[in-house]
Protein backbone atom coordinates (compact mmCIF):
# COMPACT_ATOMS: atom_id res chain seq x y z
CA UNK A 1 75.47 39.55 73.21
CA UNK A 2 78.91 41.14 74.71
CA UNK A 3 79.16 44.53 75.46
CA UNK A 4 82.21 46.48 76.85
CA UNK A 5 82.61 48.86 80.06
CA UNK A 6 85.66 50.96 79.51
CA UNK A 7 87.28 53.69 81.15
CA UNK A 8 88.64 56.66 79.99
CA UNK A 9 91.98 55.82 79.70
CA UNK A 10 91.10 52.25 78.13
CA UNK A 11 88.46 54.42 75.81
CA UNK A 12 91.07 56.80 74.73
CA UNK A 13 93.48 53.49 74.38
CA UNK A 14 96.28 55.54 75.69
CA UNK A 15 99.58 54.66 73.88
CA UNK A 16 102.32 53.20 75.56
CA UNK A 17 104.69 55.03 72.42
CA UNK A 18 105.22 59.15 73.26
CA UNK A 19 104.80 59.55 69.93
CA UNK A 20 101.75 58.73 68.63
CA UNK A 21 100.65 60.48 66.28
CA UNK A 22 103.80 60.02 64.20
CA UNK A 23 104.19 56.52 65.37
CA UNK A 24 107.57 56.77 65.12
CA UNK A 25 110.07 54.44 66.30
CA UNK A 26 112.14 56.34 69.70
CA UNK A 27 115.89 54.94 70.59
CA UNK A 28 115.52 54.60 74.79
CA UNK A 29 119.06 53.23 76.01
CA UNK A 30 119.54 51.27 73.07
CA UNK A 31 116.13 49.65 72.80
CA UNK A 32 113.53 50.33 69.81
CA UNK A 33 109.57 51.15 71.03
CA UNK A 34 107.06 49.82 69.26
CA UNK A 35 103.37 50.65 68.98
CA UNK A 36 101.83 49.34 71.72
CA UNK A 37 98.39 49.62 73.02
CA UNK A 38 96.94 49.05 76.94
CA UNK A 39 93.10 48.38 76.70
CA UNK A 40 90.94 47.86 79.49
CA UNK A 41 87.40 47.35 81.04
CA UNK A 42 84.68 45.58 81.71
CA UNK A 43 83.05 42.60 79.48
CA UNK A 44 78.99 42.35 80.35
CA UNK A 45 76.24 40.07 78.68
CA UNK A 46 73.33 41.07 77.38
CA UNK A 47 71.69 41.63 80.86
CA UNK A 48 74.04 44.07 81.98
CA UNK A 49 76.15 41.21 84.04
CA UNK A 50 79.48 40.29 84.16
CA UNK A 51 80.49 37.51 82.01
CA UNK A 52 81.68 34.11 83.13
CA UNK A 53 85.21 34.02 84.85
CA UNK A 54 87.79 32.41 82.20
CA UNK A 55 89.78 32.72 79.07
CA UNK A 56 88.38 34.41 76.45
CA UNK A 57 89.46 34.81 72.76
CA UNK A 58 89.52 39.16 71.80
CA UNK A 59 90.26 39.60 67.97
CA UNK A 60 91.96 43.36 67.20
CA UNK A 61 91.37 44.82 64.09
CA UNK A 62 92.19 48.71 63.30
CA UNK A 63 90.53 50.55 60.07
CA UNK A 64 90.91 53.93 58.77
CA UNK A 65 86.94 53.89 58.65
CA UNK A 66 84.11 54.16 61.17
CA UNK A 67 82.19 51.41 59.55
CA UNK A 68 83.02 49.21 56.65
CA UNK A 69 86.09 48.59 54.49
CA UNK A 70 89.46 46.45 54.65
CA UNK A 71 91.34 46.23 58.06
CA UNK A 72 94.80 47.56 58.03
CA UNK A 73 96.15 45.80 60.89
CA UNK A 74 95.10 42.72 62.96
CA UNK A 75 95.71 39.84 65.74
CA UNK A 76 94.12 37.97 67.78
CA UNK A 77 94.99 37.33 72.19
CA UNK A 78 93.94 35.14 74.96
CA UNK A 79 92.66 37.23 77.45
CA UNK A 80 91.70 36.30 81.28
CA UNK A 81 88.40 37.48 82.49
CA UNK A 82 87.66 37.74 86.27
CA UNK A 83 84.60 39.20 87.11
CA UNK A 84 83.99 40.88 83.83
CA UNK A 85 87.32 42.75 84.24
CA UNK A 86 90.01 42.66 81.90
CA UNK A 87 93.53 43.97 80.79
CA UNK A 88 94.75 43.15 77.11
CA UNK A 89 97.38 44.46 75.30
CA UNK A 90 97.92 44.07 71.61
CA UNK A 91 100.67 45.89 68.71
CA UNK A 92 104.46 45.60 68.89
CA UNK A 93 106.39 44.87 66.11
CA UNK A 94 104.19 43.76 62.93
CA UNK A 95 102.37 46.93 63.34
CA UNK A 96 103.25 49.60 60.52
CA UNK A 97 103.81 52.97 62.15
CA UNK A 98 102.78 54.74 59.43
CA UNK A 99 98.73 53.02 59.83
CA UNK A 100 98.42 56.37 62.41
CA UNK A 101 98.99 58.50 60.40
CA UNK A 102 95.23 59.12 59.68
CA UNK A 103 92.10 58.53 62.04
CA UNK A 104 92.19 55.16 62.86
CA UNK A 105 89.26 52.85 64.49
CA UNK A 106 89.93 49.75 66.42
CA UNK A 107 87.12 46.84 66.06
CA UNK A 108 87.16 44.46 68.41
CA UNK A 109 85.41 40.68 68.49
CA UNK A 110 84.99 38.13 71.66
CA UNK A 111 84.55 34.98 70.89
CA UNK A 112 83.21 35.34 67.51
CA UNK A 113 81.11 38.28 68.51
CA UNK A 114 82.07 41.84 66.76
CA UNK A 115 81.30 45.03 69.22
CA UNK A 116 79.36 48.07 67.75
CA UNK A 117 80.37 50.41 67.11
CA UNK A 118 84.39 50.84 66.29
CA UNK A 119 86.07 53.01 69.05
CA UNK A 120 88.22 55.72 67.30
CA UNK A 121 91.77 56.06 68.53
CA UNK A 122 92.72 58.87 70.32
CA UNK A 123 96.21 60.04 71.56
CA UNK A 124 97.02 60.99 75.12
CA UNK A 125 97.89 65.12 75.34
CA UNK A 126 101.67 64.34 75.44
CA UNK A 127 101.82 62.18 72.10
CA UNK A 128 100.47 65.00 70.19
CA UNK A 129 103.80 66.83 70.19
CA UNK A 130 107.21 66.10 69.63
CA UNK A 131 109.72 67.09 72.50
CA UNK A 132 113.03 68.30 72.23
CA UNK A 133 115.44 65.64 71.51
CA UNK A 134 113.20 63.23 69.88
CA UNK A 135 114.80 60.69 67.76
CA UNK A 136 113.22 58.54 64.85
CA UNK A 137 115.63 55.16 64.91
CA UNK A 138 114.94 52.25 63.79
CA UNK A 139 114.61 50.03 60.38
CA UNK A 140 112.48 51.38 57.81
CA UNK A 141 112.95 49.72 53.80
CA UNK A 142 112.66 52.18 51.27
CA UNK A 143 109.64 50.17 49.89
CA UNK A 144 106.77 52.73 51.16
CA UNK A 145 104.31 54.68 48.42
CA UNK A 146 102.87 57.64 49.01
CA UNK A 147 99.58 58.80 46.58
CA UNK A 148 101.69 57.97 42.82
CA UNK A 149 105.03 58.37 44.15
CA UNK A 150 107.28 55.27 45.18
CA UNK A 151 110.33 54.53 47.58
CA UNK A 152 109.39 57.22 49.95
CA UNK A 153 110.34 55.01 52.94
CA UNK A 154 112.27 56.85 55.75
CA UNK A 155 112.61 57.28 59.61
CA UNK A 156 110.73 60.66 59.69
CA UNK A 157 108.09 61.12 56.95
CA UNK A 158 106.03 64.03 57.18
CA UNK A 159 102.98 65.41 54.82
CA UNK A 160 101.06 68.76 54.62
CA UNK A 161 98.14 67.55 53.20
CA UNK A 162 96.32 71.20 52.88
CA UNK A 163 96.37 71.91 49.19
CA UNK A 164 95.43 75.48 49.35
CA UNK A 165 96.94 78.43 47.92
CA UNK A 166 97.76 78.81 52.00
CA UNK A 167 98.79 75.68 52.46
CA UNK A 168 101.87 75.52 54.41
CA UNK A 169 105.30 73.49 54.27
CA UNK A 170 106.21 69.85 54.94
CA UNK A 171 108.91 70.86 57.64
CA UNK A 172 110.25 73.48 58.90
CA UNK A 173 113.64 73.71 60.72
CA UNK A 174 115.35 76.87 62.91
CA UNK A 175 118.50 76.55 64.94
CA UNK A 176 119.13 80.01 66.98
CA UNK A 177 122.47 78.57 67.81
CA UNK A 178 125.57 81.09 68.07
CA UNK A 179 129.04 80.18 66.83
CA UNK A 180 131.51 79.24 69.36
CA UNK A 181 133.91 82.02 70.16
CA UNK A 182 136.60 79.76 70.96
CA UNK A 183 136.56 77.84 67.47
CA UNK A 184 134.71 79.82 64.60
CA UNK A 185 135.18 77.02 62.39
CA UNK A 186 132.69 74.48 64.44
CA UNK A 187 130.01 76.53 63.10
CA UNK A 188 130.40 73.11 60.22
CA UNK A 189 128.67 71.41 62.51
CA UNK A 190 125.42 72.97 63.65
CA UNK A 191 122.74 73.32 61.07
CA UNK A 192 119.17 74.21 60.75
CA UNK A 193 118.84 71.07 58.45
CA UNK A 194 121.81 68.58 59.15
CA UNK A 195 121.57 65.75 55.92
CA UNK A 196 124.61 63.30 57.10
CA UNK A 197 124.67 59.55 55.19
CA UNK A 198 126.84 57.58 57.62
CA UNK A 199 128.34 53.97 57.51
CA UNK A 200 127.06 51.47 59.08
CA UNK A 201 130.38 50.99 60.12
CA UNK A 202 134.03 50.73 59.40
CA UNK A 203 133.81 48.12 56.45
CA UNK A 204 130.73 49.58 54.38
CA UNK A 205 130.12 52.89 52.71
CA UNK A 206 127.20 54.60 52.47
CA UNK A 207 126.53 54.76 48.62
CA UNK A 208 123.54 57.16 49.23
CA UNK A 209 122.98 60.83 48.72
CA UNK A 210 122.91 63.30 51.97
CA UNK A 211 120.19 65.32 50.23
CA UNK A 212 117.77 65.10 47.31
CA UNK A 213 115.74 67.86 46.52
CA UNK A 214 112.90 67.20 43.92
CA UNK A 215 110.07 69.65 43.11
CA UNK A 216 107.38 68.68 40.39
CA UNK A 217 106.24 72.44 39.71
CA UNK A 218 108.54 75.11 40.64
CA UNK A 219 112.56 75.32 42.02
CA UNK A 220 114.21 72.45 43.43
CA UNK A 221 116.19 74.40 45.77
CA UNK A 222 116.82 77.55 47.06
CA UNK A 223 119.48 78.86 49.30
CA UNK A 224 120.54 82.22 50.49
CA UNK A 225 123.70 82.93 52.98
CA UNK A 226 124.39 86.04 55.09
CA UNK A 227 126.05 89.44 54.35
CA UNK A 228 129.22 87.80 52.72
CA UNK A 229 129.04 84.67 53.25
CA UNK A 230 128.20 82.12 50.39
CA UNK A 231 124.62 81.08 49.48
CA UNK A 232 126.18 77.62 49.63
CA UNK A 233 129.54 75.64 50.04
CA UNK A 234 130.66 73.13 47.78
CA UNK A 235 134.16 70.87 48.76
CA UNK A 236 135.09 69.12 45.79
CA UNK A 237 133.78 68.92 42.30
CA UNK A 238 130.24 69.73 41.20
CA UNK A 239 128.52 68.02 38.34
CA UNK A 240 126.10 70.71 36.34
CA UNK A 241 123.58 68.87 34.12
CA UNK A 242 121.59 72.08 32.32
CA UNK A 243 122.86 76.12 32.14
CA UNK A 244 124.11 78.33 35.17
CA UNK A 245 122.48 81.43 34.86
CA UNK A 246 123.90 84.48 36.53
CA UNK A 247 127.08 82.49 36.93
CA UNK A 248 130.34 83.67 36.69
CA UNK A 249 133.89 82.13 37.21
CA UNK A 250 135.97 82.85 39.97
CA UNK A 251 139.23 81.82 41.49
CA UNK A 252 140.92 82.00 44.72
CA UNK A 253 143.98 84.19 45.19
CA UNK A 254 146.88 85.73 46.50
CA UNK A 255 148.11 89.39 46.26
CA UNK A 256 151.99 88.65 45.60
CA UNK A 257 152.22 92.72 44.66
CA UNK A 258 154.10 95.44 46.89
CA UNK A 259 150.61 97.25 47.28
CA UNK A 260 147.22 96.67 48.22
CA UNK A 261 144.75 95.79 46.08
CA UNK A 262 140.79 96.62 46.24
CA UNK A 263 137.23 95.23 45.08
CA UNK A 264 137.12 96.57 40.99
CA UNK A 265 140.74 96.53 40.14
CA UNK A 266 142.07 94.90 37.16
CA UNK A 267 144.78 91.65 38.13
CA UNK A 268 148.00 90.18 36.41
CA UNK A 269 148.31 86.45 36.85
CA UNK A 270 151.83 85.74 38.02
CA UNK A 271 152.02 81.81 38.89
CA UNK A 272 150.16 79.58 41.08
CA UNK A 273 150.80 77.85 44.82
CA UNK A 274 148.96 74.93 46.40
CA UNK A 275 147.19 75.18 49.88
CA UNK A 276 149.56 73.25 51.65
CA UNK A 277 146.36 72.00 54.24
CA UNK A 278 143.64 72.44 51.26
CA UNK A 279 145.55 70.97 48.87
CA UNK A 280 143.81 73.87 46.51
CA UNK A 281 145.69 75.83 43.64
CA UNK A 282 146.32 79.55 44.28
CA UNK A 283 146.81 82.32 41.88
CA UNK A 284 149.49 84.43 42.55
CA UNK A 285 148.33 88.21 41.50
CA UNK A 286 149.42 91.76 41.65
CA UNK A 287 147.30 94.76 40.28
CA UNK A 288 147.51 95.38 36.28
CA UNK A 289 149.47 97.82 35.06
CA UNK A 290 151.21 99.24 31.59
CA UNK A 291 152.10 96.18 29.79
CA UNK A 292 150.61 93.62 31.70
CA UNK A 293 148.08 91.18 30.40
CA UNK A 294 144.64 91.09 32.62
CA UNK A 295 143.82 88.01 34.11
CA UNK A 296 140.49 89.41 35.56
CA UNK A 297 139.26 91.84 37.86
CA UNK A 298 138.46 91.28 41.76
CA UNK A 299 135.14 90.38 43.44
CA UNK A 300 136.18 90.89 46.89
CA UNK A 301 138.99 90.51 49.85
CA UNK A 302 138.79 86.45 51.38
CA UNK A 303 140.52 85.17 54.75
CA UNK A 304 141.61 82.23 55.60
CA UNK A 305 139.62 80.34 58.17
CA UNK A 306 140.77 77.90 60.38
CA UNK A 307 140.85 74.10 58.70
CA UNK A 308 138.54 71.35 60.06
CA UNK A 309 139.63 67.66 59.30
CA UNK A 310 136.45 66.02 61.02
CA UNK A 311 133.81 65.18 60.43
CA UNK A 312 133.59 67.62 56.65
CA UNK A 313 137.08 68.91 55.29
CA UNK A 314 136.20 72.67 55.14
CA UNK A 315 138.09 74.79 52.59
CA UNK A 316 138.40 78.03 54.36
CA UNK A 317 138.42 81.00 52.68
CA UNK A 318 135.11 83.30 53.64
CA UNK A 319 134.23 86.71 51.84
CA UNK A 320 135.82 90.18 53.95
CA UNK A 321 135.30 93.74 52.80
CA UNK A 322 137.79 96.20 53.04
CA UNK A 323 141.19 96.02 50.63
CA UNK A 324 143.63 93.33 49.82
CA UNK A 325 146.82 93.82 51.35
CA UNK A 326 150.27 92.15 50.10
CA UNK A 327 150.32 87.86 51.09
CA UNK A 328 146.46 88.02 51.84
CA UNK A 329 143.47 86.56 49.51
CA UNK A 330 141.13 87.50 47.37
CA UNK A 331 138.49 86.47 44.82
CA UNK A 332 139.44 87.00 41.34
CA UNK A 333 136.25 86.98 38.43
CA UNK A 334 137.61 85.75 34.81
CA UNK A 335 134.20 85.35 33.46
CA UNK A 336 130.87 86.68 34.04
CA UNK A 337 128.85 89.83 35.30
CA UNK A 338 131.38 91.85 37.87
CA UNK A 339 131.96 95.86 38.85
CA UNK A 340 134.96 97.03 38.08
CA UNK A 341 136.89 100.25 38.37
CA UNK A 342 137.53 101.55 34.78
CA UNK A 343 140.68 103.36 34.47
CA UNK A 344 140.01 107.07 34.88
CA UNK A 345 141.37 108.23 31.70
CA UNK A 346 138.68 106.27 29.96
CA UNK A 347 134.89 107.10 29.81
CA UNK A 348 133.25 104.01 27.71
CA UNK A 349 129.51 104.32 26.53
CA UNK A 350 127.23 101.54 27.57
CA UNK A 351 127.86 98.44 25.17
CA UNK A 352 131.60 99.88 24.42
CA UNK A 353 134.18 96.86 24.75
CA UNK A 354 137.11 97.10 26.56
CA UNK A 355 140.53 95.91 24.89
CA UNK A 356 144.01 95.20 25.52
CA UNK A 357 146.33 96.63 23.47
CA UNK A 358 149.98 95.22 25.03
CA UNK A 359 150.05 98.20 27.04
CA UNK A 360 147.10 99.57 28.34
CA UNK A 361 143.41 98.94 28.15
CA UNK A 362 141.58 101.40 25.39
CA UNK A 363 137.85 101.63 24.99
CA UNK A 364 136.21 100.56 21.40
CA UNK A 365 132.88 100.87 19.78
CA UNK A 366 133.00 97.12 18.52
CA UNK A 367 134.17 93.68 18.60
CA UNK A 368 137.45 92.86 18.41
CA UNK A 369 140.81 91.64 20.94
CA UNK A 370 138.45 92.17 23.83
CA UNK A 371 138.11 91.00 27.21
CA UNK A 372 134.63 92.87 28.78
CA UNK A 373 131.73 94.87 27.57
CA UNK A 374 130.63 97.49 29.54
CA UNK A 375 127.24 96.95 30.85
CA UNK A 376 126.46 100.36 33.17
CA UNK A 377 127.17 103.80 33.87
CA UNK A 378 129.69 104.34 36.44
CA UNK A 379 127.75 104.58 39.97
CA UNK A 380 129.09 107.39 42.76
CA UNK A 381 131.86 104.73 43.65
CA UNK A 382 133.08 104.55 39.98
CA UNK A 383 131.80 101.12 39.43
CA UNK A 384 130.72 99.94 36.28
CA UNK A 385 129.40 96.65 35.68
CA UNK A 386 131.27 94.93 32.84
CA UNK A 387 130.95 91.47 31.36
CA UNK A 388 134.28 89.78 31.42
CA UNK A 389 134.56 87.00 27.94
CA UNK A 390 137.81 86.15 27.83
């Protein structure tokens, strides 16, 4: 009967992979690291002594229980005896990173001979944590199932298994980055999150999403942006399978007027320009007035940010406050929930509709060649919130 002598570190079969516990594969100068284990000690008979000098043959088998069921991962080595003492290695490539993420036991057998019990697996200090700059590269099919859900196979997977009411979330991300002085506009490419599906090179394309956000009980996503900025930016055209609620439409534009125009006032559409770097229509606008029809009425002021060509085309215009003077942007609502600044000679009830006449805009109890309802009082400012149907 064979019995093993180990030492701490060949006990605690320190891991020759930092990161352990996530078994995840780490990119070091180009080269891909594996699982590997180091596992020492001393083999002694039955008597206490060491065995016989020579080559014996060690079978490795790990389990995600202390005793009984199937082994998830096994192999077999030669391994050289002298005195009793003995170094073996065993993992590398055929091992599935993902068999550590759960207590694991390692069994192993000597010439036909199993040891009792199973040694559980435990990670040095360092491989409990991930350090700074940590990078999960390496080939991982899509082909992995997690509880009833498929094709969950990815570089970095992560589970909060604590089902509570307290449980916490899968991962959490926080940048305290600052934008760069010199060139506001880099701020496109530092991110909390950063979701980026690349070629594989020159000749392929990607033909995967950069994000997919599923939830089986509650939102799919939520997203919130800072005092003026947007909750979210969106370069190109956006496909909306469902409603939009508390949507409204609004266009970019250009005061074209003599004056300046603020947040509230009613527009006249004059023409259009294209971006000649965003390649984006423009509306040309001037504030309404007698005899002019109303295109809609103004959100807010916009600037012009600088353009970024690589890596994301960034269509700059970001949310201001103060007034719109002549040649500089703004945001014009058509359609939706907006305050606006009712002319003062008017004093609409709540649920009063505004109209257009051909000269001015009148106030009338019910439907007819409207363009808003109003929807509030007037606050101390003299907004009203109206709902613009044209």
């Amino acid at each position: 009967m064979y019995r093993v002598v180990m030492s701490y570190r060949a006990r605690t079969l320190v891991m020759a992979l930092l990161l352990a516990l996530f078994a995840f594969f780490v990119l070091g100068c180009s080269t891909i690291l594996y699982p590997t284990f180091s596992h020492q000690g001393r083999l002694l008979d039955s008597n206490g002594d060491p065995v016989a000098d020579g080559t014996y043959t060690v079978e490795y088998k790990l389990y995600h229980e202390a005793t009984g069921g199937s082994a998830v991962h096994s192999e077999t080595a030669s391994v050289d005896i002298a005195d009793g003492y003995f170094t073996s290695t065993f993992g590398g490539t055929d091992v599935d990173s993902k068999i550590f993420a759960q207590q694991t036991w390692l069994e192993i057998t000597v010439n036909g001979e199993t040891l009792e019990p199973r040694e559980l697996l435990r990670g040095a200090p360092y491989a409990s944590s991930l350090v700074a700059g940590s990078a999960a590269i390496g080939p991982e099919p899509i082909t992995y199932t997690y509880g009833t859900t498929d094709n969950l196979g990815s570089a970095f997977f992560a589970v909060n298994t604590d089902v509570t009411a307290t449980g916490g979330s899968g991962i959490t991300a926080i940048t305290l980055a600052q934008i760069p002085d010199s060139s506001p506009s880099n701020r496109i490419d530092v991110a909390a999150v950063r979701g980026l599906a690349a070629d594989a090179d020159s000749n392929s394309t990607t033909g995967t999403y950069a994000g997919i956000f599923v939830s089986e009980d509650f939102r799919g996503l939520y997203a919130k942006g800072g005092t003026n900025e947007y909750a979210a930016w969106f370069t190109g055209d956006i496909r909306v399978t469902g409603s939009c609620s508390g949507c409204m439409m609004a266009l970019t534009a250009k005061n074209v007027g003599s004056s300046a125009i603020a947040p509230g006032d009613f527009v006249t559409a004059l023409g259009v320009e294209v971006d000649p770097e965003f390649g984006i229509p423009i509306l040309l606008v001037t504030q309404s007035t007698t005899g002019e029809t109303i295109l809609g009425v103004v959100e807010s002021a916009l600037e012009r940010s600088d353009y970024v060509d690589d890596p994301f085309d960034q269509v700059g215009y970001e949310k201001i406050d103060g007034l719109i003077e002549p040649q500089e942007y703004l945001s014009v609502v058509m359609e939706g929930l907006v305050q606006a600044r009712i002319p003062q000679n008017l004093d609409p009830e709540v649920g009063e509709f505004l109209s257009f006449d051909g000269d001015k805009v009148t106030a009338e109890g019910g439907v007819g060649n409207n363009f808003a309802q109003v929807m509030s009082e007037a606050d101390d400012q003299g907004f009203r919130w109206i709902l613009l149907n044209r």
